[in-house]
N, C-alpha and C. Protein backbone atom coordinates (compact mmCIF):
# COMPACT_ATOMS: atom_id res chain seq x y z
N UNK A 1 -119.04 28.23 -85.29
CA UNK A 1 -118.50 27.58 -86.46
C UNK A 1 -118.06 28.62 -87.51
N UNK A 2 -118.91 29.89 -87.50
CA UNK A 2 -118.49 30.78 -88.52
C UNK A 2 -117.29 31.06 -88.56
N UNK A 3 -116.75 31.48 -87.37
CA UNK A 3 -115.67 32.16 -86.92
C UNK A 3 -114.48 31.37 -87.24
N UNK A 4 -114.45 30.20 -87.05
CA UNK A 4 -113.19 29.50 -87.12
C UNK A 4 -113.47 28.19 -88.72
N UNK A 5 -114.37 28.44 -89.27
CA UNK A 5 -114.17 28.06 -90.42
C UNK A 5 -115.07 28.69 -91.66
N UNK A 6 -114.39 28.11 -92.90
CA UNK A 6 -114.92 28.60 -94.19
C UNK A 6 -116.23 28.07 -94.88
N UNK A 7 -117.16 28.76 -93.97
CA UNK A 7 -118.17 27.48 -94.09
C UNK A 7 -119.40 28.72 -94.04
N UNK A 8 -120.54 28.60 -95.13
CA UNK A 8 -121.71 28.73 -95.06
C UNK A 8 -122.80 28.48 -94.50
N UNK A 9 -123.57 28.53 -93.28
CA UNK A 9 -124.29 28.17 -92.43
C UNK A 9 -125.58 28.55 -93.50
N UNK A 10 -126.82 27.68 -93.37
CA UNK A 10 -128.21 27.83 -93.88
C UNK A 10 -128.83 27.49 -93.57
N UNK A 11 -129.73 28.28 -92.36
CA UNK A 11 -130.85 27.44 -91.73
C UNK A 11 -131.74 27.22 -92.63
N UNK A 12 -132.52 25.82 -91.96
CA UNK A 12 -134.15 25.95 -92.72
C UNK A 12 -135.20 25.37 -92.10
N UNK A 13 -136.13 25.57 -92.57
CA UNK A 13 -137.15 25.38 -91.43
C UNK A 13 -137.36 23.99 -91.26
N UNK A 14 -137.98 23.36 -90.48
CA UNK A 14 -138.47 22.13 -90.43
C UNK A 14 -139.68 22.23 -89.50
N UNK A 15 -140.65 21.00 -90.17
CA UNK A 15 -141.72 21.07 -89.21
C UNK A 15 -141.88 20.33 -88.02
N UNK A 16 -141.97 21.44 -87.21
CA UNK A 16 -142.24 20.52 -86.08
C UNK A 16 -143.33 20.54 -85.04
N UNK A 17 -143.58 18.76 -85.62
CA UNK A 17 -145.33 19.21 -85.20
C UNK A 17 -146.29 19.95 -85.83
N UNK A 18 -146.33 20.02 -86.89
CA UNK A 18 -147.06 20.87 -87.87
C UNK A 18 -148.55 20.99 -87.45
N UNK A 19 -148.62 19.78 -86.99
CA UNK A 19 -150.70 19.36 -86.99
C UNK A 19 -151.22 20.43 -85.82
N UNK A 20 -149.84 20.82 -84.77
CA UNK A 20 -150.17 21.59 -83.70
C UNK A 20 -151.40 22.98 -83.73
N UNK A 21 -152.20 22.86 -83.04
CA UNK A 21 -153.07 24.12 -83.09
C UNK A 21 -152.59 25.22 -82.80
N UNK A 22 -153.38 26.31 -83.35
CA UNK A 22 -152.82 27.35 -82.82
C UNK A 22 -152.68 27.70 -81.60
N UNK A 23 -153.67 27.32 -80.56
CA UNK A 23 -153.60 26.95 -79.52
C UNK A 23 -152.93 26.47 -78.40
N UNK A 24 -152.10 25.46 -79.28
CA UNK A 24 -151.26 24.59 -78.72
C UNK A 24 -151.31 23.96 -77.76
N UNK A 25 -150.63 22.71 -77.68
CA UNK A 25 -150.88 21.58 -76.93
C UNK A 25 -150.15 21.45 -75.62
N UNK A 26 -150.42 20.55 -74.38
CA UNK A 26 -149.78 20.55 -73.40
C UNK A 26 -148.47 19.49 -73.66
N UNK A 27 -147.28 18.98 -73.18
CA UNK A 27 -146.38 18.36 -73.27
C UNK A 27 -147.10 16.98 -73.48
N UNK A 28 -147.77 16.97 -72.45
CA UNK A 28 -148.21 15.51 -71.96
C UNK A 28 -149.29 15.12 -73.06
N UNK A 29 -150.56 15.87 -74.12
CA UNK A 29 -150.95 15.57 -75.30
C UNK A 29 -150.15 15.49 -76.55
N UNK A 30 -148.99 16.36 -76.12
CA UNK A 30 -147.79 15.91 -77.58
C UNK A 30 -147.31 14.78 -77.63
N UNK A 31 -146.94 14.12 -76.48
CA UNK A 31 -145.88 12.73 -76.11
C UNK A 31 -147.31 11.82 -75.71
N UNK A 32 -148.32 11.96 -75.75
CA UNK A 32 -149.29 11.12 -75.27
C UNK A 32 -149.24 9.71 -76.17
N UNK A 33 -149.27 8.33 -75.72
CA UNK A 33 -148.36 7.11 -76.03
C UNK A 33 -147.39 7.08 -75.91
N UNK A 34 -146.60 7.62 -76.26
CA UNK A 34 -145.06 7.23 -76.46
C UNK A 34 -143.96 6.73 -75.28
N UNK A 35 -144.84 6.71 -73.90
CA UNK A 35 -144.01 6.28 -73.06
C UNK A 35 -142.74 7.14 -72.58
N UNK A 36 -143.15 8.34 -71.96
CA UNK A 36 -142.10 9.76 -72.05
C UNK A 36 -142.37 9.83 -71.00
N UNK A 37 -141.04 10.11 -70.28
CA UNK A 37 -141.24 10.36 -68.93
C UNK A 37 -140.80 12.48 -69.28
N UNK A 38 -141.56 12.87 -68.89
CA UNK A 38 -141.53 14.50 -69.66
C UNK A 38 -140.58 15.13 -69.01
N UNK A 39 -141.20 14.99 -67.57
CA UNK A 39 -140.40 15.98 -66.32
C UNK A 39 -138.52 15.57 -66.33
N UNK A 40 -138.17 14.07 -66.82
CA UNK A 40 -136.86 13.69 -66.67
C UNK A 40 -136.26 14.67 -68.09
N UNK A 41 -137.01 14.31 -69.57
CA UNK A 41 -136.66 15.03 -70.61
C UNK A 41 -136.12 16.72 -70.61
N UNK A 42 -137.47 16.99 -69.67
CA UNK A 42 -136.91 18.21 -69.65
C UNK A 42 -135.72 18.63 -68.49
N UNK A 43 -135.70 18.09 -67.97
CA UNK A 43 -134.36 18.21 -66.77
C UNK A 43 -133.04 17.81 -67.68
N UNK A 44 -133.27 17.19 -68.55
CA UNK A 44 -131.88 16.92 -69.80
C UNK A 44 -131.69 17.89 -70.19
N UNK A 45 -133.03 18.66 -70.76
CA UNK A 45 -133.06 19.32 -72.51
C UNK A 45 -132.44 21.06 -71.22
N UNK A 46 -132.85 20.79 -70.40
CA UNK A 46 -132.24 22.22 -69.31
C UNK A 46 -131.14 21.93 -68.75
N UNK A 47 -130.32 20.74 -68.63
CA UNK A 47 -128.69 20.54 -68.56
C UNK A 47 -128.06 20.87 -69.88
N UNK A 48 -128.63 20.22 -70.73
CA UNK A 48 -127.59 20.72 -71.84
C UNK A 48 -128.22 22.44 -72.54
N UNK A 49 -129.10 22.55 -71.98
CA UNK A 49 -128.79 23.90 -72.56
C UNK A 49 -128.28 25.13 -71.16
N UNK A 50 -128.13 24.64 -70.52
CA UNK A 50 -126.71 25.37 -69.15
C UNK A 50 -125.88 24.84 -69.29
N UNK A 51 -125.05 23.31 -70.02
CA UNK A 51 -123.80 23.61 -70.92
C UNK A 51 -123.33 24.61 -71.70
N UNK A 52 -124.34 24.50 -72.70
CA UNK A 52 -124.46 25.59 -74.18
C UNK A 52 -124.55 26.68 -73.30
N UNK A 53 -124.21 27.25 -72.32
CA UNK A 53 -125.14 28.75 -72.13
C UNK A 53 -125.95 29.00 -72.56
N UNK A 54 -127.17 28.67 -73.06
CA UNK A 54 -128.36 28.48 -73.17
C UNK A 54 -129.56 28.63 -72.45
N UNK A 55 -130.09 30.40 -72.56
CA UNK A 55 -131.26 30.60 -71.67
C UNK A 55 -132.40 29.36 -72.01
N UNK A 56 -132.46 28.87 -71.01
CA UNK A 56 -134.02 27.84 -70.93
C UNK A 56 -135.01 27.85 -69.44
N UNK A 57 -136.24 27.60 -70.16
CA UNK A 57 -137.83 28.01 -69.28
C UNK A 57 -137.49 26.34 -68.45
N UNK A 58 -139.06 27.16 -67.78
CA UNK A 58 -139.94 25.98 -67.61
C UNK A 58 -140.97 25.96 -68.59
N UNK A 59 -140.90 25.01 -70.18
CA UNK A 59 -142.44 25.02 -70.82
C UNK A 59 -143.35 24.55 -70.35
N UNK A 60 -144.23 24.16 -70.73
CA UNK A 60 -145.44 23.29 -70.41
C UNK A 60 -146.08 23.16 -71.23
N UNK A 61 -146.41 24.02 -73.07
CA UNK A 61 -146.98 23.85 -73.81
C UNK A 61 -145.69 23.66 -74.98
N UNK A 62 -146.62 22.73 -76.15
CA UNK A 62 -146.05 23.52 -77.58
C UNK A 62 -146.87 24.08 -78.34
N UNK A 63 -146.48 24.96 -79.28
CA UNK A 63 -147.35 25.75 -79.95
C UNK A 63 -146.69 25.53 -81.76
N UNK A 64 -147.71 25.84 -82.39
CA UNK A 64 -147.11 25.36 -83.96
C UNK A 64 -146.53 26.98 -84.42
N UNK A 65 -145.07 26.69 -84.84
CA UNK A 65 -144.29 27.35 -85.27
C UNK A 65 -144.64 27.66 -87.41
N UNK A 66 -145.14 27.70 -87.59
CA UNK A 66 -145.11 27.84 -88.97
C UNK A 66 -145.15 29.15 -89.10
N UNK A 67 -146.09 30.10 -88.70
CA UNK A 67 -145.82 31.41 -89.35
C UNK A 67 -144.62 32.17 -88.69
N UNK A 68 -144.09 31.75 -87.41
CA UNK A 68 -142.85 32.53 -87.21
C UNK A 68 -141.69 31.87 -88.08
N UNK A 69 -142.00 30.59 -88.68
CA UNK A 69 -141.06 29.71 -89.60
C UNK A 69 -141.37 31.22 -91.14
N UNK A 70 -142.17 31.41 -91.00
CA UNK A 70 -142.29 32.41 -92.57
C UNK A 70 -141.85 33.47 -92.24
N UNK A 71 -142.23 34.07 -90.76
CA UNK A 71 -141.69 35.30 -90.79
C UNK A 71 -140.30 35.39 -90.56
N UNK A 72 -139.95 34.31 -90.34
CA UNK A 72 -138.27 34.09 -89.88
C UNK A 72 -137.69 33.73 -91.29
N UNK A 73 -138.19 33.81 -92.16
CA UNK A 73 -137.79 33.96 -93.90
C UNK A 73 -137.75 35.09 -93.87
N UNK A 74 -138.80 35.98 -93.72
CA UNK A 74 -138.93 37.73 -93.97
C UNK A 74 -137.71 38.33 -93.56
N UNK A 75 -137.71 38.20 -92.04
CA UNK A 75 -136.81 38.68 -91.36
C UNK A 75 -135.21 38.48 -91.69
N UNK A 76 -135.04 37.41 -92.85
CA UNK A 76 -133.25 37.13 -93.02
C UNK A 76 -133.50 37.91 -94.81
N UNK A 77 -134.53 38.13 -94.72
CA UNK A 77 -134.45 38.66 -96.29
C UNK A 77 -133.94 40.53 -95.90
N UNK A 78 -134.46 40.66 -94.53
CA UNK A 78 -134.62 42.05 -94.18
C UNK A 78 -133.19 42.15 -93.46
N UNK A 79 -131.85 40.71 -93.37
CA UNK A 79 -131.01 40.65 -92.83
C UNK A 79 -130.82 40.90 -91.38
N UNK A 80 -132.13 40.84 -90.82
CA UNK A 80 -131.99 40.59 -89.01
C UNK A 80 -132.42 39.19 -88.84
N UNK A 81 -132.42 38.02 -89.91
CA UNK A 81 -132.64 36.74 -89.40
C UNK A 81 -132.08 36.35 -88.22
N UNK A 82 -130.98 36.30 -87.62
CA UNK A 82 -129.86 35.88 -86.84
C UNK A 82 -130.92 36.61 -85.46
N UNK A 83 -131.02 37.45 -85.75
CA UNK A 83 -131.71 38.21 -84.11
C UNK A 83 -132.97 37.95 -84.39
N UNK A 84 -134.07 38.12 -85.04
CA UNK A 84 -135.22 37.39 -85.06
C UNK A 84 -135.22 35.89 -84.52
N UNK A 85 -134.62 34.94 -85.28
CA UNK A 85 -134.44 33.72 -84.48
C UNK A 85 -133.94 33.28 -83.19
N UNK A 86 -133.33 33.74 -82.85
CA UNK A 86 -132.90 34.24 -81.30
C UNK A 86 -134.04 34.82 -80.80
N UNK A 87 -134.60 36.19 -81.01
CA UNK A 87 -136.07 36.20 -80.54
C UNK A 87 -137.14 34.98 -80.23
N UNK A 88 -136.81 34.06 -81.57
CA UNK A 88 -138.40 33.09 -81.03
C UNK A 88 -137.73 32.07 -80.10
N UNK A 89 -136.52 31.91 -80.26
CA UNK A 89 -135.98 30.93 -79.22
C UNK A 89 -136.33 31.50 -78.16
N UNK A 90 -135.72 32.08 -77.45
CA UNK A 90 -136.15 32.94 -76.12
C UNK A 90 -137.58 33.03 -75.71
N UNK A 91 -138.36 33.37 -76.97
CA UNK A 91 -139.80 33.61 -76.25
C UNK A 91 -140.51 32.17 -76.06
N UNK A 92 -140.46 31.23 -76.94
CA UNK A 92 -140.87 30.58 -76.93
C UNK A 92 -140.07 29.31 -75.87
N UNK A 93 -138.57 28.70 -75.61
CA UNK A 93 -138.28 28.03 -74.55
C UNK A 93 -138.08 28.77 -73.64
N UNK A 94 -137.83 29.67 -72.96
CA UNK A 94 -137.53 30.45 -72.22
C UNK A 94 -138.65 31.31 -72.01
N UNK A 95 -139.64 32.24 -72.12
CA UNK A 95 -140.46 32.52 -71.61
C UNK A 95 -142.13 31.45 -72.19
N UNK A 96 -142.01 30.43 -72.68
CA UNK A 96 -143.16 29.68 -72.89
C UNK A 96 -144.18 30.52 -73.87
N UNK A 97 -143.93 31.56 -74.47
CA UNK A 97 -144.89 32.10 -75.55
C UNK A 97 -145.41 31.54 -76.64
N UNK A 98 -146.67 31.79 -76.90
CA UNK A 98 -147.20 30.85 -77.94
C UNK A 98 -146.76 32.28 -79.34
N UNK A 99 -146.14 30.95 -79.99
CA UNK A 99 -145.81 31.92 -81.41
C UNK A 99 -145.92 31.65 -82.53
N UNK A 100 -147.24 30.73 -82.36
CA UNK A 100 -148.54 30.73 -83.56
C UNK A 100 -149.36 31.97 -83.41
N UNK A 101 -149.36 32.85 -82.48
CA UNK A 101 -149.90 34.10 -82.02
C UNK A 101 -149.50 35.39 -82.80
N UNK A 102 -150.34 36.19 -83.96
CA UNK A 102 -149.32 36.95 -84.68
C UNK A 102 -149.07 38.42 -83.73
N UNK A 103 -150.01 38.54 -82.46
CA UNK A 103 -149.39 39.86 -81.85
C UNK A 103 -148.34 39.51 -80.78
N UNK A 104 -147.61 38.17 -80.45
CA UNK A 104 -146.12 37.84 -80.21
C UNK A 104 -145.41 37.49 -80.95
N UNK A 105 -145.82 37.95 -82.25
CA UNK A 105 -144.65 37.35 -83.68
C UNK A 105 -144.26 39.16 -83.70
N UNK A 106 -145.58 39.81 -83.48
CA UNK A 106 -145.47 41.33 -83.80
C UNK A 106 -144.53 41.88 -82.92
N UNK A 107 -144.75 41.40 -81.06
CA UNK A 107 -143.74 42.30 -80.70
C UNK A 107 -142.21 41.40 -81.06
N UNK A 108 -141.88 40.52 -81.45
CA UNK A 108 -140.66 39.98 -81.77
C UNK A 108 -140.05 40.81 -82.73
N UNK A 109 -140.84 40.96 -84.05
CA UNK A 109 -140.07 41.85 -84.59
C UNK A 109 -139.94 43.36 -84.10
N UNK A 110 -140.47 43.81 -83.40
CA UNK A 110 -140.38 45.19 -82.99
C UNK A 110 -139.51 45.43 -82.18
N UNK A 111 -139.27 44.02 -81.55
CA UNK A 111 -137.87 43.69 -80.07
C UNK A 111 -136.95 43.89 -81.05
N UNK A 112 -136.84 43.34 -81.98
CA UNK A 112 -135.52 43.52 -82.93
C UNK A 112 -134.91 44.29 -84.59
N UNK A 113 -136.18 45.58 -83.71
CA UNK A 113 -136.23 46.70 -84.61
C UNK A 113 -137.03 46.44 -86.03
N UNK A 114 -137.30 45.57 -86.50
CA UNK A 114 -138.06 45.37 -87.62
C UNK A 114 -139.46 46.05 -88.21
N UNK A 115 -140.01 46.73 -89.40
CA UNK A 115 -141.20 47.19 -89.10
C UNK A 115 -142.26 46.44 -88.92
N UNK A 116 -143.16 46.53 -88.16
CA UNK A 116 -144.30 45.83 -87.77
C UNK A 116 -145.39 45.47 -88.95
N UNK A 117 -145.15 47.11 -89.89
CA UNK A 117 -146.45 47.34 -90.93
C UNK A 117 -145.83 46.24 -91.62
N UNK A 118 -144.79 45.76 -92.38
CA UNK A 118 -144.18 44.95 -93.30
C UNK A 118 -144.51 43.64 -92.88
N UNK A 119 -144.43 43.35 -91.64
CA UNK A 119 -144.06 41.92 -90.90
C UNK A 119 -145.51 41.59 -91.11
N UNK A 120 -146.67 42.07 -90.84
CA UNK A 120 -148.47 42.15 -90.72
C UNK A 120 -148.53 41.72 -92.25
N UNK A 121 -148.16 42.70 -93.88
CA UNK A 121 -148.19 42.23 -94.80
C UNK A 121 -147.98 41.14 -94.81
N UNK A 122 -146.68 41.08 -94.88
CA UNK A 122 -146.42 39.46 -94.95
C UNK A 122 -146.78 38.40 -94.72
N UNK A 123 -147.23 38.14 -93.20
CA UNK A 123 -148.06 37.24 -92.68
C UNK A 123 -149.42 37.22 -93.44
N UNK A 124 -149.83 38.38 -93.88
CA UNK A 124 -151.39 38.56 -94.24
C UNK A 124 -150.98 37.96 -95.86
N UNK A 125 -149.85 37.99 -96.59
CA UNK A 125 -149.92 37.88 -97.95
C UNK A 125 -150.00 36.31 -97.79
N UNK A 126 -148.81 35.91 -96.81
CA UNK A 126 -148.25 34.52 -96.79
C UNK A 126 -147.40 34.48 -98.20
N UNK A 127 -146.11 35.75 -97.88
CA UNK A 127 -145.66 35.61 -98.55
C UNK A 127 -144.09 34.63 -98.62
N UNK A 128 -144.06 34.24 -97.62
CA UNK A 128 -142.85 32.97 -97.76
C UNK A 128 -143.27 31.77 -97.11
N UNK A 129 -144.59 31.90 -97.76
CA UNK A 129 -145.40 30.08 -97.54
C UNK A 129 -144.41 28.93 -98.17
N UNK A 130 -144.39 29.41 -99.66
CA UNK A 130 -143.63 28.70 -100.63
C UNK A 130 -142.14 28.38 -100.16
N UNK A 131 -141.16 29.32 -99.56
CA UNK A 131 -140.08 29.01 -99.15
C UNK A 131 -140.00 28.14 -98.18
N UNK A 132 -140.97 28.19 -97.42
CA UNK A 132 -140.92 27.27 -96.29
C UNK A 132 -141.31 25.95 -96.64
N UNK A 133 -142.21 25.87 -97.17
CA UNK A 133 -143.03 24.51 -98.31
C UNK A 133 -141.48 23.69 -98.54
N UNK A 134 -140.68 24.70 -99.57
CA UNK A 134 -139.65 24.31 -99.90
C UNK A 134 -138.32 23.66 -98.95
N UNK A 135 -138.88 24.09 -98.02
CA UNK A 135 -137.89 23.84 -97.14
C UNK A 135 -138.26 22.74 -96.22
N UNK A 136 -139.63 22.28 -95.72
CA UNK A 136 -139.90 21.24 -95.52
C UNK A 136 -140.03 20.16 -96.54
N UNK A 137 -139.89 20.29 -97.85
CA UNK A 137 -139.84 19.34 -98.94
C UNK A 137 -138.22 18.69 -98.92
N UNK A 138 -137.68 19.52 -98.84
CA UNK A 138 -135.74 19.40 -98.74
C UNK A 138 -135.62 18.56 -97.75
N UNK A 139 -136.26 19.10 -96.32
CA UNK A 139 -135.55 18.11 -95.34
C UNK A 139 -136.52 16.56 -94.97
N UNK A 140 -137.61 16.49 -95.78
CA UNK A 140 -138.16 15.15 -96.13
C UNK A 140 -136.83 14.29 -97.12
N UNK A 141 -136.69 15.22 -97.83
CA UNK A 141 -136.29 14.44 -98.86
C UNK A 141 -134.55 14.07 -98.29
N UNK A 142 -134.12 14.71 -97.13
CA UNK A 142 -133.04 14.39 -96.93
C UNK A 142 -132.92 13.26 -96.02
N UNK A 143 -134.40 13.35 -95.64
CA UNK A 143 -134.86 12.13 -94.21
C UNK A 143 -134.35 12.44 -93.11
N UNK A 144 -134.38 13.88 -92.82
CA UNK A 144 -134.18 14.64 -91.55
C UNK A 144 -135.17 14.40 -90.85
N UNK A 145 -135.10 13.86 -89.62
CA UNK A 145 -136.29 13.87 -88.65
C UNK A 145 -135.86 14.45 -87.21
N UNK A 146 -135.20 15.50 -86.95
CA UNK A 146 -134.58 15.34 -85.69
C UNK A 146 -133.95 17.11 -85.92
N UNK A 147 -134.28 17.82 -85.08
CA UNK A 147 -132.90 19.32 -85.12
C UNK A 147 -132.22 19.45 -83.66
N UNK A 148 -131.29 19.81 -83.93
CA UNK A 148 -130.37 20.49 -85.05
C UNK A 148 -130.18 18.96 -85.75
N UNK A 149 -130.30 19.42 -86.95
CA UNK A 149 -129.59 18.20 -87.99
C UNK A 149 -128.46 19.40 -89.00
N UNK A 150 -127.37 19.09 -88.64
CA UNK A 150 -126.08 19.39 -89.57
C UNK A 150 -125.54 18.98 -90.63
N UNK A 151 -126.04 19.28 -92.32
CA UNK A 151 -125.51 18.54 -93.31
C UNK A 151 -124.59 19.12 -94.27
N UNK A 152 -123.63 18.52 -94.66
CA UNK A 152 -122.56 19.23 -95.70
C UNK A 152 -122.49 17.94 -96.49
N UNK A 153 -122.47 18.12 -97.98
CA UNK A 153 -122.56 17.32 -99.08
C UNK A 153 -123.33 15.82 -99.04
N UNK A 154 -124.41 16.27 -98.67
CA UNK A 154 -125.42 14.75 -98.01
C UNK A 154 -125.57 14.20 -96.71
N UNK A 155 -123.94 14.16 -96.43
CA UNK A 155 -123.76 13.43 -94.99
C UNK A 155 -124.09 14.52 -93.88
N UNK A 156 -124.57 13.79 -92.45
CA UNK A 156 -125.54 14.87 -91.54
C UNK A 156 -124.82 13.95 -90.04
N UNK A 157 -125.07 14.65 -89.13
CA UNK A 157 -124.85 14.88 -87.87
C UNK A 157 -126.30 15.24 -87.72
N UNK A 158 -126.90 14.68 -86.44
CA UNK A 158 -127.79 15.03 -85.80
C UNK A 158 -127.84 15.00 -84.38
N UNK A 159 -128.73 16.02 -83.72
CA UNK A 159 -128.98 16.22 -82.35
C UNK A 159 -127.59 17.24 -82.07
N UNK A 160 -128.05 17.79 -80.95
CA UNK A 160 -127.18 18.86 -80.51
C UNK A 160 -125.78 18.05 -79.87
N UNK A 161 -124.77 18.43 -80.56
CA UNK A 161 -123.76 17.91 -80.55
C UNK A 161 -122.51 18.66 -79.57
N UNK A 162 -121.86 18.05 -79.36
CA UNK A 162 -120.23 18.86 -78.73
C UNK A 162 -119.39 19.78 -79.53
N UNK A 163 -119.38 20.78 -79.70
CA UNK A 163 -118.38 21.53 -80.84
C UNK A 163 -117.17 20.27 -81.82
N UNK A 164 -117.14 19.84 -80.95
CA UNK A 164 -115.80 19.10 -81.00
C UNK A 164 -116.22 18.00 -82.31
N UNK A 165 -117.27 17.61 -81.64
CA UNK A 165 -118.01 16.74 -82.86
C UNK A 165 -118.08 17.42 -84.52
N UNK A 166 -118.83 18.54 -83.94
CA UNK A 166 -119.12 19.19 -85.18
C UNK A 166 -117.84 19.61 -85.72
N UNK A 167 -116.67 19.98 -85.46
CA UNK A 167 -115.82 20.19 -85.91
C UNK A 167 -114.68 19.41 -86.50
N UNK A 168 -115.10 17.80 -85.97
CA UNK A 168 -114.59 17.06 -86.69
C UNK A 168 -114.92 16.51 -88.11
N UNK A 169 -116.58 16.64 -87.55
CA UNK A 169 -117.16 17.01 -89.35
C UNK A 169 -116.94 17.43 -89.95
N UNK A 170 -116.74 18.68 -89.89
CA UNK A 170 -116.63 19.94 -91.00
C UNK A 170 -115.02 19.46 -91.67
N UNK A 171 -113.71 18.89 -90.62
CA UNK A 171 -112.88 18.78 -91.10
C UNK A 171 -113.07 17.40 -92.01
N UNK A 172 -113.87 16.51 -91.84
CA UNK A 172 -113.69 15.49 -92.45
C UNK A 172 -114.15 15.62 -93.69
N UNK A 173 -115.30 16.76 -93.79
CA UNK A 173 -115.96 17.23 -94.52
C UNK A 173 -115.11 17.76 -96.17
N UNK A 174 -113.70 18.14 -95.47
CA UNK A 174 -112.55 19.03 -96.38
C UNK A 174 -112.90 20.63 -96.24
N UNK A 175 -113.61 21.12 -94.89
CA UNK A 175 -113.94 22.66 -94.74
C UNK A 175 -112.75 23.06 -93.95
N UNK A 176 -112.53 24.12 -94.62
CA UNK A 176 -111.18 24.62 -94.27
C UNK A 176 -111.45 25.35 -93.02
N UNK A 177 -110.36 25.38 -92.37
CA UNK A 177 -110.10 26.57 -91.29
C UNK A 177 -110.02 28.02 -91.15
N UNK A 178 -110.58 28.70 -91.08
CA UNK A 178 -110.36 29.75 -90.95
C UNK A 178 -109.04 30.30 -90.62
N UNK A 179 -108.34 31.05 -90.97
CA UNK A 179 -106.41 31.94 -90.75
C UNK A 179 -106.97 32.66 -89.58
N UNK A 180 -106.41 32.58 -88.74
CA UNK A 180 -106.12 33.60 -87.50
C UNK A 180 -105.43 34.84 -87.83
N UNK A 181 -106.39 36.17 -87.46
CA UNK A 181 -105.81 37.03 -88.37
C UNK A 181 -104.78 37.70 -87.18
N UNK A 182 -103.84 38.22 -87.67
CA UNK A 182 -102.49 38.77 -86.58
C UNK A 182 -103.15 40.00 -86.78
N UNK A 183 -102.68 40.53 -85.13
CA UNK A 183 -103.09 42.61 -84.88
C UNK A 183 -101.64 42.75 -85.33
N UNK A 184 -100.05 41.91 -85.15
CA UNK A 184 -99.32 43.12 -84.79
C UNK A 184 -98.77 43.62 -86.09
């Protein structure tokens, strides 16, 4: 989306699954009631992400994301957000890592050059508790329940969508196009 339009991207965190232990839970205690057939879900959620080109695992657990949700604040303050987040994607759908774990939060940032001593502060200060707070307060209040959720001036798109979709948004939106820049 960057590329071909004039548009500000801003992730933010959302919780998901917050109550999760550090520990983390098996599929089948996360969806437990709800009438989920797991093994079909995930045979979806691994088609569409081999649409997307999208490295994806086999999981079997979830694990509660909050402090890589803070350190993934640190990390865009330190301007490697973009590759940090890509880090926890990967480790976590794609190799199944628990990353409520702070010595696989540690080698994440070290995968993507970051200092370790800084990343340890941080976690130890809990110093972008508050941003994240903030950021699960925002997407309550927007009545986001679902990611990717896509919003520009209130109105939202949700669930992982077709480019095509999203791009009809953005135009309906009044987001301009990006100029194709000429080499000759």
């Amino acid at each position: 989306m960057r590329e071909n339009f004039e548009i500000e991207i801003r992730g933010r965190a959302f919780p998901l699954h917050p109550e999760t232990p550090e520990e983390g839970v098996t599929l089948e205690e996360l969806f437990a009631g709800r009438n989920m057939d797991i093994p079909s879900a995930m045979a979806r959620l691994k088609k569409v992400a081999k649409e997307l080109d999208l490295p994806w695992g086999e999981r079997k657990k979830s694990y509660n994301s909050r402090l890589a949700q803070e350190l993934g604040k640190w990390a865009e303050a330190k301007g490697k957000g973009d590759e940090y987040h890509d880090a926890v994607f990967r480790a976590y759908f794609v190799d199944g890592k628990n990353i409520a774990k702070t010595d696989v939060l540690m080698g994440l940032v070290r995968a993507v050059g970051l200092p370790e001593n800084e990343a340890g502060e941080s976690l130890q200060m809990r110093a972008f508790k508050e941003s994240v707070d903030a950021d699960w307060t925002l997407v309550d209040q927007l009545g986001i329940s679902s990611v990717p959720t896509f919003v520009v001036d209130g109105d939202a798109v949700a669930g992982a969508q077709p480019y095509e979709v999203l791009e009809q948004f953005l135009l309906d939106k009044g987001v301009k196009r990006k100029r194709a820049s000429r080499t000759d």
